[in-house]
Protein backbone atom coordinates (compact mmCIF):
# COMPACT_ATOMS: atom_id res chain seq x y z
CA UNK A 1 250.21 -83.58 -135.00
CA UNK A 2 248.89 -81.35 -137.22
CA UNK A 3 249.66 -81.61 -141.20
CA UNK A 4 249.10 -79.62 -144.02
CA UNK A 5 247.76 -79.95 -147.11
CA UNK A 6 248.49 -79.66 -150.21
CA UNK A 7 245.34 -77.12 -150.64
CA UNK A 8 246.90 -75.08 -147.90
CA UNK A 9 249.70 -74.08 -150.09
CA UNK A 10 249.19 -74.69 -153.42
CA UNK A 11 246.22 -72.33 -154.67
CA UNK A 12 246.13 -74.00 -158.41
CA UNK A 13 246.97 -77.59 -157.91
CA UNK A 14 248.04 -77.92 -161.48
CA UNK A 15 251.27 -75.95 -160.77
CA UNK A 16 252.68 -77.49 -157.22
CA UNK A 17 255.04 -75.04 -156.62
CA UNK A 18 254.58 -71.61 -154.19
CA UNK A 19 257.58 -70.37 -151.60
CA UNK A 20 256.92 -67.72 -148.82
CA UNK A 21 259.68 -65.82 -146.60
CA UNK A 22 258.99 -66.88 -142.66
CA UNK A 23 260.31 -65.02 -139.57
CA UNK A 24 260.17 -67.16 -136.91
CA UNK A 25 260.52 -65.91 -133.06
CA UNK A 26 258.86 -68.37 -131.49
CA UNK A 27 259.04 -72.32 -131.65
CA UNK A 28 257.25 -74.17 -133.96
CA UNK A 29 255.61 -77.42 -133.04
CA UNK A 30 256.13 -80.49 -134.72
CA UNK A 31 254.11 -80.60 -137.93
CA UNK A 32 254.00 -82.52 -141.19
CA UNK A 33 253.44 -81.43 -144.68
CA UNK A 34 251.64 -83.46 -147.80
CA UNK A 35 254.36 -82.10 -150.00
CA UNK A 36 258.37 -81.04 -150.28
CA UNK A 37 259.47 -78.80 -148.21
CA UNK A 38 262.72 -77.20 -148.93
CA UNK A 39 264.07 -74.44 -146.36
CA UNK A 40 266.83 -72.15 -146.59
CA UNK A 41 268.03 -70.11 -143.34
CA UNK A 42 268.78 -66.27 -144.40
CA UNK A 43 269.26 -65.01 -140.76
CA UNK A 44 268.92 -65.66 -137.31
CA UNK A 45 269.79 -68.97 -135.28
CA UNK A 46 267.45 -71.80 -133.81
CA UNK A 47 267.18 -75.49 -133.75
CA UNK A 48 266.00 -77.72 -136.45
CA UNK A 49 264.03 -80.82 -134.70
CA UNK A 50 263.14 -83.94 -136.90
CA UNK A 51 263.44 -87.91 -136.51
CA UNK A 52 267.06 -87.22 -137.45
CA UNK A 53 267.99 -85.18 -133.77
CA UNK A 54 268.28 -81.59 -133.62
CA UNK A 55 270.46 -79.79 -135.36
CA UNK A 56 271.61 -75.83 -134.79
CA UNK A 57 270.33 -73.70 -137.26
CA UNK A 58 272.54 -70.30 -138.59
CA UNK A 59 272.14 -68.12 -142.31
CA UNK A 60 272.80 -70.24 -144.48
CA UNK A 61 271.83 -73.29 -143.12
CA UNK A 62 269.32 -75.80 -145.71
CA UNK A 63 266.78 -78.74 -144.42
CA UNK A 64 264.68 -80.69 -147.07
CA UNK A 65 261.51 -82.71 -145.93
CA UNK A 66 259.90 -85.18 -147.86
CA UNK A 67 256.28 -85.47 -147.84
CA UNK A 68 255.29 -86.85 -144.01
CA UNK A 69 257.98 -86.20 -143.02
CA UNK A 70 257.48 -83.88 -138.99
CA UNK A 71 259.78 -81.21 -138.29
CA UNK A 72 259.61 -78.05 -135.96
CA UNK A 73 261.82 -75.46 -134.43
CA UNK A 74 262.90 -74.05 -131.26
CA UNK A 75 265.27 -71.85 -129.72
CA UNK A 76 264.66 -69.33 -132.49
CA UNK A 77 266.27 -66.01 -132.35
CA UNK A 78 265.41 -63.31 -135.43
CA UNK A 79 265.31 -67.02 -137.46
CA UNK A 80 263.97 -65.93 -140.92
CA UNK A 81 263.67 -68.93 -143.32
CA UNK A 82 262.48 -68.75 -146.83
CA UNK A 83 260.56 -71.92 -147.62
CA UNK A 84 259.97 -73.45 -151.31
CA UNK A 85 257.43 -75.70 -151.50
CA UNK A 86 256.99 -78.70 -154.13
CA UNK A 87 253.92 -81.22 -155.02
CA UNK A 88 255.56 -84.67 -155.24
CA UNK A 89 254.49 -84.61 -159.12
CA UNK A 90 257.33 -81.64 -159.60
CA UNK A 91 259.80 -83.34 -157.53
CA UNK A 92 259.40 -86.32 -159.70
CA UNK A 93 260.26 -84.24 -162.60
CA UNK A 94 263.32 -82.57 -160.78
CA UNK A 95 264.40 -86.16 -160.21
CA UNK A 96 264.13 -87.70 -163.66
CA UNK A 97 260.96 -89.13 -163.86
CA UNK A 98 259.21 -88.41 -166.64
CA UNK A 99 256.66 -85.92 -166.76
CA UNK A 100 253.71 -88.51 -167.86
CA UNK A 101 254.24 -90.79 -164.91
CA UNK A 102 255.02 -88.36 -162.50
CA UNK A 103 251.81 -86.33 -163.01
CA UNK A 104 249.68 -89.78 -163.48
CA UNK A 105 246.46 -88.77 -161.73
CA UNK A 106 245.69 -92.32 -160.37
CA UNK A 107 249.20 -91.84 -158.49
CA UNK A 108 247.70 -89.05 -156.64
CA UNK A 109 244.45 -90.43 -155.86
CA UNK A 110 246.18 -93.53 -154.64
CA UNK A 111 248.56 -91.40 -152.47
CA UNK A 112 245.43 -89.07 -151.05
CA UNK A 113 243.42 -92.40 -150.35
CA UNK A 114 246.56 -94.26 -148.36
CA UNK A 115 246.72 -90.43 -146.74
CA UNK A 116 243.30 -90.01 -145.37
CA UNK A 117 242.78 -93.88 -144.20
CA UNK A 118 246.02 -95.52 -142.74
CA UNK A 119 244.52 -97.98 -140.53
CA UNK A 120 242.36 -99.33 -143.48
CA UNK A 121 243.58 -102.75 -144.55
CA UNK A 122 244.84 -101.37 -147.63
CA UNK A 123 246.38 -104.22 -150.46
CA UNK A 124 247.57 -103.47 -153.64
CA UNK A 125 244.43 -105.34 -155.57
CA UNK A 126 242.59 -103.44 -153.88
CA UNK A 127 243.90 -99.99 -154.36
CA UNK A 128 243.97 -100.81 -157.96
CA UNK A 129 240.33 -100.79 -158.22
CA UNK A 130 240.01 -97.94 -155.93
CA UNK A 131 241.84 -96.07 -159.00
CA UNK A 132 240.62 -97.95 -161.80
CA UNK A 133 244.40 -99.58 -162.85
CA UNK A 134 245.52 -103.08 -163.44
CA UNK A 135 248.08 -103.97 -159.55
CA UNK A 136 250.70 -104.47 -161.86
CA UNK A 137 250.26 -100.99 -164.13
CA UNK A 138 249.89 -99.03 -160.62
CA UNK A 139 253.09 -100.37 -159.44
CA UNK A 140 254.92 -99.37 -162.21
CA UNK A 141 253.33 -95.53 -162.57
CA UNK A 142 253.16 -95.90 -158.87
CA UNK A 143 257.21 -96.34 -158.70
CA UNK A 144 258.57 -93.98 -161.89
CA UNK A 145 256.82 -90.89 -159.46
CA UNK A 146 257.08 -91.88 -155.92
CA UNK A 147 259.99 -93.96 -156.43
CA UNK A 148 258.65 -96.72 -154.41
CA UNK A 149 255.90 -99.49 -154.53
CA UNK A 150 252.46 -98.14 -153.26
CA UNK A 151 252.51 -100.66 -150.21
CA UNK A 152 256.10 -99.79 -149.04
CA UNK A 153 255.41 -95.75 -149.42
CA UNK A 154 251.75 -97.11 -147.51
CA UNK A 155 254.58 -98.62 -144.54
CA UNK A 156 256.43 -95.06 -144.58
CA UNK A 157 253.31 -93.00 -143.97
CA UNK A 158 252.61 -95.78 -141.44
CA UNK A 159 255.65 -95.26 -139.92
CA UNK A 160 256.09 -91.31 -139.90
CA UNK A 161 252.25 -91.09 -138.69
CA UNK A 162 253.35 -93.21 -135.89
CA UNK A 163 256.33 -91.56 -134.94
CA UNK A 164 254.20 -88.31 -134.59
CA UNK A 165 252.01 -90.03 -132.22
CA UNK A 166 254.49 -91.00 -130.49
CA UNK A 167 255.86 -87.54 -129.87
CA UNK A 168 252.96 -85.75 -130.00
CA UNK A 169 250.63 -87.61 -127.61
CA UNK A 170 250.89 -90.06 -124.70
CA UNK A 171 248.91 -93.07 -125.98
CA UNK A 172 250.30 -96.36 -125.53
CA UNK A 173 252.10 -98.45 -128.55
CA UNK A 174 249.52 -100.56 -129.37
CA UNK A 175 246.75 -97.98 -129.70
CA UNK A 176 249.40 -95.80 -132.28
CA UNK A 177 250.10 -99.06 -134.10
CA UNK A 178 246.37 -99.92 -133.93
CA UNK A 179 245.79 -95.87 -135.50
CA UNK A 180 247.82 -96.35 -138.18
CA UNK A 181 246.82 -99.72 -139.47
CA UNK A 182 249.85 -102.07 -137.51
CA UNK A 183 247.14 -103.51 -135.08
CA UNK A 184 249.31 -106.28 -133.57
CA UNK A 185 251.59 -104.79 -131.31
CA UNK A 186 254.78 -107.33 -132.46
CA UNK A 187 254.33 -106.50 -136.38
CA UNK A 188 253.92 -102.70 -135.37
CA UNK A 189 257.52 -102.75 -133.46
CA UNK A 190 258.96 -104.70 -136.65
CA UNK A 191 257.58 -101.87 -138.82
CA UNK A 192 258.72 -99.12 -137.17
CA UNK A 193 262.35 -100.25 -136.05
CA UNK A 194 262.77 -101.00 -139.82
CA UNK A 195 261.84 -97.49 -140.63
CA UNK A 196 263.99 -95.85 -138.26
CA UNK A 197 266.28 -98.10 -136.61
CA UNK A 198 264.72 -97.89 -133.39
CA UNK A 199 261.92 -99.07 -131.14
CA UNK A 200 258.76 -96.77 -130.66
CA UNK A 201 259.84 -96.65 -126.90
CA UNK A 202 263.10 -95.86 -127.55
CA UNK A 203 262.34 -93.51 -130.25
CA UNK A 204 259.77 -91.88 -127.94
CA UNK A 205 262.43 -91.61 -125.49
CA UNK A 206 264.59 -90.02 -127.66
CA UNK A 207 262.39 -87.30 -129.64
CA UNK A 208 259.86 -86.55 -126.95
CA UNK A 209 260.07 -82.89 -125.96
């Protein structure tokens, strides 16, 4: 599945915030972003397809993606959506966090390093002194910006990456669980039915195209 990055879309990275007017006439694959996506339908129907089901899309119509989050559309007819786009940092903001944790820099090396190598055996000492904090300091910076512990937002990008897999390709369980750093087939299943209340094979049955 492909995903894009925050470079694709956000020329100056120290202002995470760019929108762009899309028509759409042709389905979208399944895609993730590194970043907020916020979407607002100004014409045109389609089909909104996420891990929540499909959902018919008509003007006026809003979806909101968090970071890792895939999403596509299909069934698009004259669909024009104008798309804002937000770096986690801003969103932080927009939900109360203050400004100094939100923008922490060791926050966002943490999250690119969890990013580009899932299926490391990542622990929290250990990405501490990948970005130079004290575990318990990083947790706490970690949680005013992202709102959650940097090992349980490591199990959502675990999770999401795994439920693109699933969709997206034809390899078996255990090698997606193995990909994204859940090598034992038992703890993977655990993981993900957590995440999203079902089993891989049954969420693979249901999301599948």
């Amino acid at each position: 599945m492909h995903k894009i990055l925050s470079s694709e879309v956000f020329p100056d990275p120290r202002l995470p915030v760019a929108e762009e007017l899309v028509a759409l006439d042709a389905d979208i694959a399944p895609h993730s972003h590194a970043f907020f996506e916020i979407a607002v339908v100004v014409a045109g129907t389609g089909v909104h397809v996420s891990a929540d089901g499909s959902v018919p899309l008509t003007a006026g119509s809003v979806v909101v993606l968090r970071p890792g989050q895939w999403h596509g559309y299909t069934e698009c007819a004259g669909l024009v959506v104008r798309n804002a786009y937000l770096g986690t940092e801003v969103f932080g903001l927009l939900s109360g966090a203050t400004g100094r944790a939100a923008q922490h820099p060791a926050v966002q090396h943490a999250i690119r390093l969890l990013e580009a190598d899932l299926a490391s055996a990542w622990t929290l000492d250990r990405l501490a002194a990948a970005v130079n904090l004290a575990p318990g300091y990083l947790v706490r910076v970690f949680g005013r910006s992202a709102g959650l512990s940097p090992i349980a937002y490591l199990q959502r990008l675990r999770a999401e990456r795994a439920a693109g897999l699933l969709i997206e390709t034809q390899l078996p369980i255990a090698t997606i669980g193995t990909l994204v750093g859940w090598p034992d087939p038992s703890h993977a299943t655990r993981r993900f039915r957590s995440h999203f209340g079902l089993s891989p094979t049954r969420y693979r049955e249901a999301f599948r195209p």
